[in-house]
N, C-alpha and C. Protein backbone atom coordinates (compact mmCIF):
# COMPACT_ATOMS: atom_id res chain seq x y z
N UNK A 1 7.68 22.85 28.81
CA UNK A 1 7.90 23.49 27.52
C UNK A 1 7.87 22.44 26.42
N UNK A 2 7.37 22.72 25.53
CA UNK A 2 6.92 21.51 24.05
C UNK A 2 8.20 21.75 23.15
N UNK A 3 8.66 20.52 23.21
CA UNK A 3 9.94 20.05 22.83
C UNK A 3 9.49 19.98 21.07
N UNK A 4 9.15 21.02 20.11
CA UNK A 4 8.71 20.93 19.15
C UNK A 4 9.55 21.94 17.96
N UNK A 5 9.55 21.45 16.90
CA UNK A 5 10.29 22.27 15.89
C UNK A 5 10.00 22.02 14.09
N UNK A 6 9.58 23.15 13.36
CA UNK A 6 9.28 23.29 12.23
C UNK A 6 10.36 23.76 11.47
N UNK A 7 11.36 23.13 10.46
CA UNK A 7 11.99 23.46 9.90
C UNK A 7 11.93 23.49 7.85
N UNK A 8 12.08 24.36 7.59
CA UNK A 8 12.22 24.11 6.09
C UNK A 8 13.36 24.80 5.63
N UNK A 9 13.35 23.74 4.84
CA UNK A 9 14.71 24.40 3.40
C UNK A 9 14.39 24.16 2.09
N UNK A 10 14.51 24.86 1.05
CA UNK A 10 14.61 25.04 -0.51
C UNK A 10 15.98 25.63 -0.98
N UNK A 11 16.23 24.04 -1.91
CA UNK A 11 17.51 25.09 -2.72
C UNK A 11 16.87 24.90 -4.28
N UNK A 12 17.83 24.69 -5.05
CA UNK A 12 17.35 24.81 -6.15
C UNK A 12 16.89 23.00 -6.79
N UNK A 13 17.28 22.20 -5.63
CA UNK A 13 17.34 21.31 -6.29
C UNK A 13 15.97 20.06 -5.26
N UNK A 14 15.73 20.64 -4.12
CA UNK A 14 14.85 20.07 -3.35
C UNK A 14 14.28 21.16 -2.68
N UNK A 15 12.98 20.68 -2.06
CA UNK A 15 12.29 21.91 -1.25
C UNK A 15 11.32 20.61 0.05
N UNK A 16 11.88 20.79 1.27
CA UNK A 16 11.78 20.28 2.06
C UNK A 16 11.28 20.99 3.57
N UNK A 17 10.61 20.36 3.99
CA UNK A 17 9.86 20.71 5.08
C UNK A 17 9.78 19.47 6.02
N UNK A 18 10.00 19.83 7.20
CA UNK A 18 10.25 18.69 8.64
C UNK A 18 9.26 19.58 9.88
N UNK A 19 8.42 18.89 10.48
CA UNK A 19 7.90 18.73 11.98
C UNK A 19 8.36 17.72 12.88
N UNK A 20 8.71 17.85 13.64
CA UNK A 20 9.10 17.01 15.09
C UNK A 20 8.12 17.25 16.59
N UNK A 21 7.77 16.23 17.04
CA UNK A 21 7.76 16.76 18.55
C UNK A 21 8.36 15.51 19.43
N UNK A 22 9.39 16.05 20.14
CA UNK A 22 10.17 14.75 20.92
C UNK A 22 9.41 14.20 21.73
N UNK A 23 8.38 14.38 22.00
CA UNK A 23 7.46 14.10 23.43
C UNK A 23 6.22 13.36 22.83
N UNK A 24 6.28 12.88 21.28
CA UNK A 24 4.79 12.46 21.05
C UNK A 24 4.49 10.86 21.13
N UNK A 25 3.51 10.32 20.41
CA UNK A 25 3.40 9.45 20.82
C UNK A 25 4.04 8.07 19.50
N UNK A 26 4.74 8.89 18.00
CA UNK A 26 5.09 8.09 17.02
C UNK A 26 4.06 8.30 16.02
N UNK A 27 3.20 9.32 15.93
CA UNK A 27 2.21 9.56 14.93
C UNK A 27 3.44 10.22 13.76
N UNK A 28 2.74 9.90 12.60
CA UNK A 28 3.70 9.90 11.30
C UNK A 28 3.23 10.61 10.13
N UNK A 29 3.21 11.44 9.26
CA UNK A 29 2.91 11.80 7.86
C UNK A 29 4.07 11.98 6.92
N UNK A 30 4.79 11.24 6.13
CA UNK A 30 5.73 11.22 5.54
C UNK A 30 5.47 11.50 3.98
N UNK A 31 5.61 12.22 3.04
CA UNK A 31 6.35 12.11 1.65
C UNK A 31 6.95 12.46 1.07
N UNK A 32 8.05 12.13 0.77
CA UNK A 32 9.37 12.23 0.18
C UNK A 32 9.14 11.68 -1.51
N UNK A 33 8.07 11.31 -2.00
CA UNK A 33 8.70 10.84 -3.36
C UNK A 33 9.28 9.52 -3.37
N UNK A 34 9.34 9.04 -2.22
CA UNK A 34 10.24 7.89 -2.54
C UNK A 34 9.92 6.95 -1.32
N UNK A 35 8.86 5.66 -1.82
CA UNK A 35 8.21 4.94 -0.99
C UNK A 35 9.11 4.41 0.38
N UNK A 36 9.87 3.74 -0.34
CA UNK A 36 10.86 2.91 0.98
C UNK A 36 11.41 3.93 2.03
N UNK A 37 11.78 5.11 0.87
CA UNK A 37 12.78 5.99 2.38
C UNK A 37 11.37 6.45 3.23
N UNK A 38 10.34 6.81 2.86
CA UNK A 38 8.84 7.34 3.58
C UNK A 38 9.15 5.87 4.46
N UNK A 39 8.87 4.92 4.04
CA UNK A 39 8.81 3.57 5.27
C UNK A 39 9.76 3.59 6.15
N UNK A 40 10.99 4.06 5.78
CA UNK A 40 12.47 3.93 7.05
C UNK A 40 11.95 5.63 7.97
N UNK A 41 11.69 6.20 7.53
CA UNK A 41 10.96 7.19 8.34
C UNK A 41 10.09 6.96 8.97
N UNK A 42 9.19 6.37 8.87
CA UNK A 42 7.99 6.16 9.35
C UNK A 42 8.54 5.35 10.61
N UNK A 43 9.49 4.16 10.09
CA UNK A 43 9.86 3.62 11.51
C UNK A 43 10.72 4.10 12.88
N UNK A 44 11.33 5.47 11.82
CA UNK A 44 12.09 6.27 12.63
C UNK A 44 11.18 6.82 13.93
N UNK A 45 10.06 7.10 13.44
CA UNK A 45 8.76 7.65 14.31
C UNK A 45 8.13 7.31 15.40
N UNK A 46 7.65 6.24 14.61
CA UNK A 46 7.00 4.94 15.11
C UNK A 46 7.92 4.63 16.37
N UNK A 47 9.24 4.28 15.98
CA UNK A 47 9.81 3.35 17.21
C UNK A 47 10.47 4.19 18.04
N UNK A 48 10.92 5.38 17.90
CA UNK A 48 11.51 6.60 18.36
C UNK A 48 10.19 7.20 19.62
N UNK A 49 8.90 6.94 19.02
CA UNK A 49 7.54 7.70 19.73
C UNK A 49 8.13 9.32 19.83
N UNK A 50 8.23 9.82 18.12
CA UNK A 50 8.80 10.66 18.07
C UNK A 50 7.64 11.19 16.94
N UNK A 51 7.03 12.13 17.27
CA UNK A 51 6.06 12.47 15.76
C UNK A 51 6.81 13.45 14.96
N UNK A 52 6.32 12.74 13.76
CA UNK A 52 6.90 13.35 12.84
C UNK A 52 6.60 13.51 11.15
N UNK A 53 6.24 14.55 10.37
CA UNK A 53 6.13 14.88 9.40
C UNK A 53 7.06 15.88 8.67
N UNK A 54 6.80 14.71 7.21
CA UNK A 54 8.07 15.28 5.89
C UNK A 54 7.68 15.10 5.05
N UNK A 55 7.61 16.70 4.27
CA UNK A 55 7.06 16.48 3.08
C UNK A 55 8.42 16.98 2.29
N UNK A 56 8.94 16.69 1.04
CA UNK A 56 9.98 16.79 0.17
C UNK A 56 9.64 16.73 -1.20
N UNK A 57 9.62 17.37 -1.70
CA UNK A 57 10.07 17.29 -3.35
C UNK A 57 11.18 17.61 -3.95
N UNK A 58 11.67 16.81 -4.92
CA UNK A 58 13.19 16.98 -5.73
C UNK A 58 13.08 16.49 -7.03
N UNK A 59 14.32 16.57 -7.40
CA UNK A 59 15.04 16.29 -8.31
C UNK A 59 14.61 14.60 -8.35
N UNK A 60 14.01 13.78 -8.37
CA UNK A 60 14.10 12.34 -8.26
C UNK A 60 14.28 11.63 -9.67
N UNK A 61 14.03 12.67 -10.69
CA UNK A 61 14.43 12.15 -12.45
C UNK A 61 15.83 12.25 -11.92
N UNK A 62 16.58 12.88 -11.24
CA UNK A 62 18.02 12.91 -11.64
C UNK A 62 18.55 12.18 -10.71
N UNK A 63 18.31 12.02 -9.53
CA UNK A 63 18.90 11.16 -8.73
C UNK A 63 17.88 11.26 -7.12
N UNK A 64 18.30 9.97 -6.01
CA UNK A 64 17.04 10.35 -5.37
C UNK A 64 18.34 11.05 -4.23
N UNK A 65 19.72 11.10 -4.81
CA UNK A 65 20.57 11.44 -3.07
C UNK A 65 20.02 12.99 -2.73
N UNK A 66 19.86 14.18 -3.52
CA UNK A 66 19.99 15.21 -3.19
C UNK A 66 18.87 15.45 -2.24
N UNK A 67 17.45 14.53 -2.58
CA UNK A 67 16.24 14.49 -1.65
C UNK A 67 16.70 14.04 -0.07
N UNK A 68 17.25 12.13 -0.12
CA UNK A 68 17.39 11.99 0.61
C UNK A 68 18.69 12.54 1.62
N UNK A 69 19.53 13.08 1.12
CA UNK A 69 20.23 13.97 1.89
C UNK A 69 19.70 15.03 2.30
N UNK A 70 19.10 15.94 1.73
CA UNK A 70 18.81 17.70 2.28
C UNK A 70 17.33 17.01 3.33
N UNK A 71 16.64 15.44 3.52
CA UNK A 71 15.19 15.12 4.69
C UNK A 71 16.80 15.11 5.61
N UNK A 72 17.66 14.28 5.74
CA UNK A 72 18.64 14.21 6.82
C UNK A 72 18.79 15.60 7.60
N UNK A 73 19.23 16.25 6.28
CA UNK A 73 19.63 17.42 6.93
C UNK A 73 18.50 18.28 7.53
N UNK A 74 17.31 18.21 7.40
CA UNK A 74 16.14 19.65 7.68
C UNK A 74 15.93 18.37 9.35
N UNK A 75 16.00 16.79 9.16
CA UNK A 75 15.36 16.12 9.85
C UNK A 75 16.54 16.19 11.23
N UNK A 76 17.47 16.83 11.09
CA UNK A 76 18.81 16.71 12.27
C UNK A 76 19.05 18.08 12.84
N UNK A 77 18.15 19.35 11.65
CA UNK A 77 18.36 20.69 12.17
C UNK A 77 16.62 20.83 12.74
N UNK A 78 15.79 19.95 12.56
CA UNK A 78 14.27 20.27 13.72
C UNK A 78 15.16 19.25 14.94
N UNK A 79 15.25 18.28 15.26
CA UNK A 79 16.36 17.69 16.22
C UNK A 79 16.69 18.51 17.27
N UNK A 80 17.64 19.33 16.59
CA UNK A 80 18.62 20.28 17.30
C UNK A 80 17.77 21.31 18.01
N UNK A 81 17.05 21.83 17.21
CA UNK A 81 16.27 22.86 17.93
C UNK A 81 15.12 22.48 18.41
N UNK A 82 14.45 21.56 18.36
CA UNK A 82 13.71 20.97 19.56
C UNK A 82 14.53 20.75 20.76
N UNK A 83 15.90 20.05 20.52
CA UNK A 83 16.69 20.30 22.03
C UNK A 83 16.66 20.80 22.64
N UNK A 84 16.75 22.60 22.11
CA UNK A 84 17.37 23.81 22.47
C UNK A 84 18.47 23.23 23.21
N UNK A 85 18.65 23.62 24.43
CA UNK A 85 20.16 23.68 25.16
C UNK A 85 20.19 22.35 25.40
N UNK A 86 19.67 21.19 25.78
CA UNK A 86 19.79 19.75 25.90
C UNK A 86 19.66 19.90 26.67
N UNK A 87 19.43 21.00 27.81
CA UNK A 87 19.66 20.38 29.61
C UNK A 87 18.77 19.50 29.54
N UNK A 88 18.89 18.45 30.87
CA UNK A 88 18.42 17.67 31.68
C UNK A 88 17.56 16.26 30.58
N UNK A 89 18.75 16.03 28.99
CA UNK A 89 18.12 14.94 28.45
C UNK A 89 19.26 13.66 29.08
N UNK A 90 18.71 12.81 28.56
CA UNK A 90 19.72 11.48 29.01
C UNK A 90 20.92 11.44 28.26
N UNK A 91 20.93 11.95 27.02
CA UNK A 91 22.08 12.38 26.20
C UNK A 91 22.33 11.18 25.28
N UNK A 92 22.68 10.10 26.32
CA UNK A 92 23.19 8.88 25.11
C UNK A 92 22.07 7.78 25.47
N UNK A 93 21.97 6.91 23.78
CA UNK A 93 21.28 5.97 23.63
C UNK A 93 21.78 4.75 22.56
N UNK A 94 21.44 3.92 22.75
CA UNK A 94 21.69 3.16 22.07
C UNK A 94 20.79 1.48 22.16
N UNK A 95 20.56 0.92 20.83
CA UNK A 95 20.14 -0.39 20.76
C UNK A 95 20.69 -1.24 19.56
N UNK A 96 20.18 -2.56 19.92
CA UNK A 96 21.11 -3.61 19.32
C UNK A 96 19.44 -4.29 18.70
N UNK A 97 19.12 -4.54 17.13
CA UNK A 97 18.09 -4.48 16.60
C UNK A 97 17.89 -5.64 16.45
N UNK A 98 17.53 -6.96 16.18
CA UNK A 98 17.29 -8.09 15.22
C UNK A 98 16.27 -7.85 14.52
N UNK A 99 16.38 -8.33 13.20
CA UNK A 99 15.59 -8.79 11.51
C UNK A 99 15.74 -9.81 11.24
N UNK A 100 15.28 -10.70 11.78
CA UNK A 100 15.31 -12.00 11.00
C UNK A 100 16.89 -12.47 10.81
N UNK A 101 17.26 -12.45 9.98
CA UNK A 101 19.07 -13.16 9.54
C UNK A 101 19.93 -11.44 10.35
N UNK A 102 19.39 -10.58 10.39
CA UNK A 102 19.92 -9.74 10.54
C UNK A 102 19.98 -8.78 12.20
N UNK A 103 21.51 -8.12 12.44
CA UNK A 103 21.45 -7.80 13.66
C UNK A 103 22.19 -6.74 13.77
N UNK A 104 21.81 -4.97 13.78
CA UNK A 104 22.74 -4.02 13.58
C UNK A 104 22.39 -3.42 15.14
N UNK A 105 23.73 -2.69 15.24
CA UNK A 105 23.76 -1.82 16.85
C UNK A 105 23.78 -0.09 16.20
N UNK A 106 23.06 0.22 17.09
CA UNK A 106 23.09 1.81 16.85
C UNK A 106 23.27 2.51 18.25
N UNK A 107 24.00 3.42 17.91
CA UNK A 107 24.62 4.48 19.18
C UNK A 107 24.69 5.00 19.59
N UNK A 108 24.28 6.64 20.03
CA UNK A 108 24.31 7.74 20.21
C UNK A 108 24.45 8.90 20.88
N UNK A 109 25.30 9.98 20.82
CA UNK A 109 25.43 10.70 22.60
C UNK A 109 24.93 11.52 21.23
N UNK A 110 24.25 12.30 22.15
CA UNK A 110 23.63 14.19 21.68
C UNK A 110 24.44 15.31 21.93
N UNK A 111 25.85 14.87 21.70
CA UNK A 111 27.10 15.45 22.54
C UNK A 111 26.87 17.52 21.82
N UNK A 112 26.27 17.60 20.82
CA UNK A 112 26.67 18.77 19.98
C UNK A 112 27.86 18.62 19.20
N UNK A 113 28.44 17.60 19.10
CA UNK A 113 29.59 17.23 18.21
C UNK A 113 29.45 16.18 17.50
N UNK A 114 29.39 16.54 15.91
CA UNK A 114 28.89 15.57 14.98
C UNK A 114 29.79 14.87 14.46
N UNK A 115 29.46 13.31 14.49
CA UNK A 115 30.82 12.48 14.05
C UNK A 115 29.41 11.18 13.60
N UNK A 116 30.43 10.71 12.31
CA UNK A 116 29.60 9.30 11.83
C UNK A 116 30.41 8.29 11.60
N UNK A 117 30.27 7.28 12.70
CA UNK A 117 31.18 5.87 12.37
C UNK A 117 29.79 4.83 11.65
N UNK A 118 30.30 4.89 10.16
CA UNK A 118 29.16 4.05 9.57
C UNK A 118 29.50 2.27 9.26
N UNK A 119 29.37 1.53 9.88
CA UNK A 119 30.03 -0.19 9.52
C UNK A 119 28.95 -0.80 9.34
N UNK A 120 28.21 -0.42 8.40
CA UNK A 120 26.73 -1.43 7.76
C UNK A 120 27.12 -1.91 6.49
N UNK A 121 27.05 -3.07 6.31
CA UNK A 121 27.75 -3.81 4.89
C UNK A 121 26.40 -4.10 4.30
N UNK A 122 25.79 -3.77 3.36
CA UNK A 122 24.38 -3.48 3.14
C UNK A 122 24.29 -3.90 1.58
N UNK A 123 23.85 -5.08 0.72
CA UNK A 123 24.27 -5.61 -0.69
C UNK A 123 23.35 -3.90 -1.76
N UNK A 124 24.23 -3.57 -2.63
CA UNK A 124 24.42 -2.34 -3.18
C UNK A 124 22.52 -2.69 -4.43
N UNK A 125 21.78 -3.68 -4.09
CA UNK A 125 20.84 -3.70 -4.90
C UNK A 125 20.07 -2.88 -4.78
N UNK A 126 19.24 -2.62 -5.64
CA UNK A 126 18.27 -1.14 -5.26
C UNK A 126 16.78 -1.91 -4.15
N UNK A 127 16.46 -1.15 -3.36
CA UNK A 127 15.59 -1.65 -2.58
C UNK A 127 14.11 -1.01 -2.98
N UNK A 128 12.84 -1.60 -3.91
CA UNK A 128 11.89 -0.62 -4.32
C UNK A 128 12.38 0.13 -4.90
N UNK A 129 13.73 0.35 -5.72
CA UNK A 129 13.91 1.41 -5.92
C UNK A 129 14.82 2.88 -5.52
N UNK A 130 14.94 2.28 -4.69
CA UNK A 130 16.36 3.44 -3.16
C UNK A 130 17.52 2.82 -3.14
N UNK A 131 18.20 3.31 -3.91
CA UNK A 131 20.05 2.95 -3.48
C UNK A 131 20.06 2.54 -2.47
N UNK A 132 20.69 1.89 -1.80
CA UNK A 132 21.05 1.47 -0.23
C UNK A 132 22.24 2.14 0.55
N UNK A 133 23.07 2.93 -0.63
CA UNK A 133 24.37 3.37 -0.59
C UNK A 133 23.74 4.79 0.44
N UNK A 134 22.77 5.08 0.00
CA UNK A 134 22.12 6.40 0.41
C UNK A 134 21.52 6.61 1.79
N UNK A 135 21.88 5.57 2.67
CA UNK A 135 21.53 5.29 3.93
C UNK A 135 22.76 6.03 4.70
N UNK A 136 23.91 5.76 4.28
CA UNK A 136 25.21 6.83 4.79
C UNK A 136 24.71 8.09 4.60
N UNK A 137 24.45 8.82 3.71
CA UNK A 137 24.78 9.95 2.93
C UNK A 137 23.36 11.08 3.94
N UNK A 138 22.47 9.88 4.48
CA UNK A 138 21.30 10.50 5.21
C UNK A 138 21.98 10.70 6.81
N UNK A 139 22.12 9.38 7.26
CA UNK A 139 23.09 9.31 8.51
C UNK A 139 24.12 10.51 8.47
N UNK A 140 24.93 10.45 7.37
CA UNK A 140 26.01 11.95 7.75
C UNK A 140 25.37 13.05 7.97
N UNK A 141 23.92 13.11 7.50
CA UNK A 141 23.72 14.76 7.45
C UNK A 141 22.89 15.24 8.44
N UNK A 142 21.99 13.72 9.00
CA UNK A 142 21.55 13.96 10.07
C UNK A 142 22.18 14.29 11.56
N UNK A 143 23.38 13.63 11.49
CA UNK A 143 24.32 13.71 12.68
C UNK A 143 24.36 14.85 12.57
N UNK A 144 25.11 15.36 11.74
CA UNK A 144 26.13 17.09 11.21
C UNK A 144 25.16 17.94 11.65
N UNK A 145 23.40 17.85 11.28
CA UNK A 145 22.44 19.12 11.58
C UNK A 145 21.88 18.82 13.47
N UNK A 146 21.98 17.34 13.73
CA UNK A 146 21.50 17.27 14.87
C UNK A 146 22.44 17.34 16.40
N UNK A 147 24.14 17.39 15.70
CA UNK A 147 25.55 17.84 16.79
C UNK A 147 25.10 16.21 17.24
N UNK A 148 25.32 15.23 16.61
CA UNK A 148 24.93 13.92 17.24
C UNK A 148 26.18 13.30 16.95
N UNK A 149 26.81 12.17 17.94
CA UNK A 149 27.76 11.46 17.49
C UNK A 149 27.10 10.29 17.57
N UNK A 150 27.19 9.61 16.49
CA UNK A 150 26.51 8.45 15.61
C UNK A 150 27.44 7.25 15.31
N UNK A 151 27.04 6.01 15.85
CA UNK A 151 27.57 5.18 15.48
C UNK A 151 27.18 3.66 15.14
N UNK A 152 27.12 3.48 14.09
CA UNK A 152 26.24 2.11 13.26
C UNK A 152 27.22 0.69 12.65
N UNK A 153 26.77 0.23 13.31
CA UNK A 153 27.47 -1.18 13.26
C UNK A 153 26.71 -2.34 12.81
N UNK A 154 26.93 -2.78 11.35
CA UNK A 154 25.75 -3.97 11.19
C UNK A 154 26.74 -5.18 11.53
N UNK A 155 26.18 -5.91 12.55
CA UNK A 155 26.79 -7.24 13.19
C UNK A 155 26.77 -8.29 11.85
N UNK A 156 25.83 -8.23 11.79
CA UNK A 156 25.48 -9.49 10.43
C UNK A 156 24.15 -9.14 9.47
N UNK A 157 24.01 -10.07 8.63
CA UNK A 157 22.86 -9.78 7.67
C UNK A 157 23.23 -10.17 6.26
N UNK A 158 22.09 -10.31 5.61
CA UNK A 158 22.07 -10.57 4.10
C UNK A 158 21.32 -10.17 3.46
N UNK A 159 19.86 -9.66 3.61
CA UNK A 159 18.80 -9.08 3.07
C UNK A 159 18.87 -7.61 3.35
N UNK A 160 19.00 -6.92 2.02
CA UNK A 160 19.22 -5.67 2.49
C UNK A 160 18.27 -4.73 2.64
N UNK A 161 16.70 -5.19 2.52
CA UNK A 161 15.98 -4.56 3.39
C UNK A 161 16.08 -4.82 4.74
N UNK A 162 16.02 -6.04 5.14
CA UNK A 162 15.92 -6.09 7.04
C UNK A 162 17.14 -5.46 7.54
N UNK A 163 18.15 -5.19 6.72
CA UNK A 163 19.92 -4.68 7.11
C UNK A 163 19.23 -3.07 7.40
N UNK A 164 18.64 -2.47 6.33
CA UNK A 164 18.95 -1.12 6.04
C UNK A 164 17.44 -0.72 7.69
N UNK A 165 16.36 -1.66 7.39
CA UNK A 165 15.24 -1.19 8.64
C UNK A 165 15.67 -1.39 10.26
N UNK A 166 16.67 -2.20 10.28
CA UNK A 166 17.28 -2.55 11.12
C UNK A 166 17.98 -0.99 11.97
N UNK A 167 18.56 -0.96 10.32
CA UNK A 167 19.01 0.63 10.74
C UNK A 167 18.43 1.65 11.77
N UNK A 168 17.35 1.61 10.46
CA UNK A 168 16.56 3.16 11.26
C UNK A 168 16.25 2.61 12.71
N UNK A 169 15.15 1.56 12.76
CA UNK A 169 14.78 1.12 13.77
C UNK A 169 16.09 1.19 15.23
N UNK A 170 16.90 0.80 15.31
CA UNK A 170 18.12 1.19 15.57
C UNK A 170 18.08 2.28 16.15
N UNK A 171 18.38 3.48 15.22
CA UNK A 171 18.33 5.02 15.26
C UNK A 171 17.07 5.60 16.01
N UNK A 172 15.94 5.17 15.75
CA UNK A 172 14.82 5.27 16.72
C UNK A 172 15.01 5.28 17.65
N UNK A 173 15.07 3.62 18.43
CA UNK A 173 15.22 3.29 19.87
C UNK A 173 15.98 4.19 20.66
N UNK A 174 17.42 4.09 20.13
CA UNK A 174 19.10 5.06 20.16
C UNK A 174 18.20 6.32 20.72
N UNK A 175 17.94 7.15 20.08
CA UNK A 175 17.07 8.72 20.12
C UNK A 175 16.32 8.38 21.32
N UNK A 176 15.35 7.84 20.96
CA UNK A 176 14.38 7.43 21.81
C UNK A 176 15.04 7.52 23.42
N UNK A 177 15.93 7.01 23.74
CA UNK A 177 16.41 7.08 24.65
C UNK A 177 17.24 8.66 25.49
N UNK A 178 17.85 8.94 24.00
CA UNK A 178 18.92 9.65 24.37
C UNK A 178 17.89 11.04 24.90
N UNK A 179 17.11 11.08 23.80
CA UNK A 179 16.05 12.64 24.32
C UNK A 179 15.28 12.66 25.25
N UNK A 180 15.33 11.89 26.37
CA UNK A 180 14.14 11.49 27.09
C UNK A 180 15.20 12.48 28.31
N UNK A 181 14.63 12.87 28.57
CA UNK A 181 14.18 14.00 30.14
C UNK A 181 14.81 13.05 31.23
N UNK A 182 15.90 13.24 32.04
CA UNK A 182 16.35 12.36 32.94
C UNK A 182 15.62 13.02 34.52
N UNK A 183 14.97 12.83 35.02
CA UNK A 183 14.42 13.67 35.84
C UNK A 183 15.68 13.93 36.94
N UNK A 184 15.92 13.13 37.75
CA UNK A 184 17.51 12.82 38.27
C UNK A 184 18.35 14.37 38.40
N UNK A 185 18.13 14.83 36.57
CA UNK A 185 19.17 15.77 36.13
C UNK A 185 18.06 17.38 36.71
N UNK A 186 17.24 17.12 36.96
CA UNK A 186 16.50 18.32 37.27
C UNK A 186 16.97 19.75 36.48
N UNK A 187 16.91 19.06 35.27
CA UNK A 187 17.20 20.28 34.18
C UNK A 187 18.77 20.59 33.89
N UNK A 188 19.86 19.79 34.68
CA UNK A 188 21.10 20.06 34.33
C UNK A 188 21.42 19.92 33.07
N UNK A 189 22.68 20.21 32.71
CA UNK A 189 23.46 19.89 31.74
C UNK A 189 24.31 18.61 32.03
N UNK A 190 23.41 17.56 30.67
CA UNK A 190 24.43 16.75 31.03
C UNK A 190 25.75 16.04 30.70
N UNK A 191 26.61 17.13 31.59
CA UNK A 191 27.85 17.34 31.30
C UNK A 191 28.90 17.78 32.47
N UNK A 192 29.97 17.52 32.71
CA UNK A 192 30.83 18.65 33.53
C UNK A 192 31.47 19.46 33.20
N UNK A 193 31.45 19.70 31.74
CA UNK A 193 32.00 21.39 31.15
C UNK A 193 31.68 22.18 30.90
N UNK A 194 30.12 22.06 31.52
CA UNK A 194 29.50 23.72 31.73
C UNK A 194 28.72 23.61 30.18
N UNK A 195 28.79 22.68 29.39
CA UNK A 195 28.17 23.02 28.06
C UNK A 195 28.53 21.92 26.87
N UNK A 196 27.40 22.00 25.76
CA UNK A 196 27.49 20.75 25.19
C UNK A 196 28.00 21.54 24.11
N UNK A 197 28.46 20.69 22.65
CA UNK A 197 29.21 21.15 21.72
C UNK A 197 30.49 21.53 21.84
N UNK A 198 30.73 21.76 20.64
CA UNK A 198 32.80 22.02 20.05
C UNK A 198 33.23 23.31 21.20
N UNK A 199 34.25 22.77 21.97
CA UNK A 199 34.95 23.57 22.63
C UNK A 199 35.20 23.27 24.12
């Protein structure tokens, strides 16, 4: 079954559209309006071997969070429903990235219970143009739409591009792992409470 999902949302303030397929090979079409976050996506893809296309338009005269929050959110609710029930994925993933001066860990179980421990100390300069602050605000919403418990730890760093690519790249691998088909599990749940998510 093709682990694939088309999601869109429009509010009044962005109008966003997400494709996923967990099974591809990292092919990419990204635009968001906003070069750098299109590049931290792209690597999300790329290193994840997760295909994926986002197209977004917003508000970007007024600010770029409402964009890059509502790609989190459409990009954590195609996620989820490409899962469907999660049986028989590996569930948790995680990697430890180097950038040059820089070295962040990323974490992840696909538990259906969304939680964000964010510890990336990331210098508040604009990168191209992209707040850096706005790397949380994507992380929260992606967890929240994808039932992911998320956890980001920047070890060290000073350049807050290699800090923030570190990230995604990170988040890639992390995924990368966690969605992968454990054969082992021959379609179980992997779990012993009969079921993933709150309860």
């Amino acid at each position: 079954m093709a682990r694939t999902a088309q999601v869109s949302r429009k509010t009044a303030e962005t109008q966003v559209k997400v494709e996923v397929d967990l099974d591809g090979t990292g092919d990419f079409a990204i635009d968001t309006g906003i070069p750098f976050f299109d590049h931290m996506l792209a690597q999300l893809s790329r290193h994840g071997l997760i295909d994926l296309k986002v197209e977004a338009s917003g508000d970007l005269e007024v600010d770029l969070h409402h964009t890059v929050e509502d790609v989190g959110l459409g990009l954590g609710s195609a996620l989820a429903e490409a899962l469907g029930d999660r049986a028989g994925i590996t569930r948790y993933g995680s990697a430890t990235i180097p950038f040059d001066e820089t070295l962040t860990e990323v974490a992840v179980d696909l538990s259906g219970r969304p939680y964000l421990v964010y510890n990336l100390d990331c210098p508040t300069t604009p990168i191209g143009g992209f707040d850096p602050t706005l790397v949380k605000e994507f992380l929260h919403a992606f967890a929240v739409e994808a039932g992911a418990n998320l956890h980001v730890n920047g070890r060290y760093g000073a350049n807050g591009h290699h800090i923030v690519e570190s990230c995604f790249k990170g988040l890639a691998r992390a995924l990368r792992q966690a969605v992968t088909l454990d054969p082992r599990l021959a379609g179980a749940l992997p779990t012993t409470k009969g079921k993933l998510g709150r309860g």
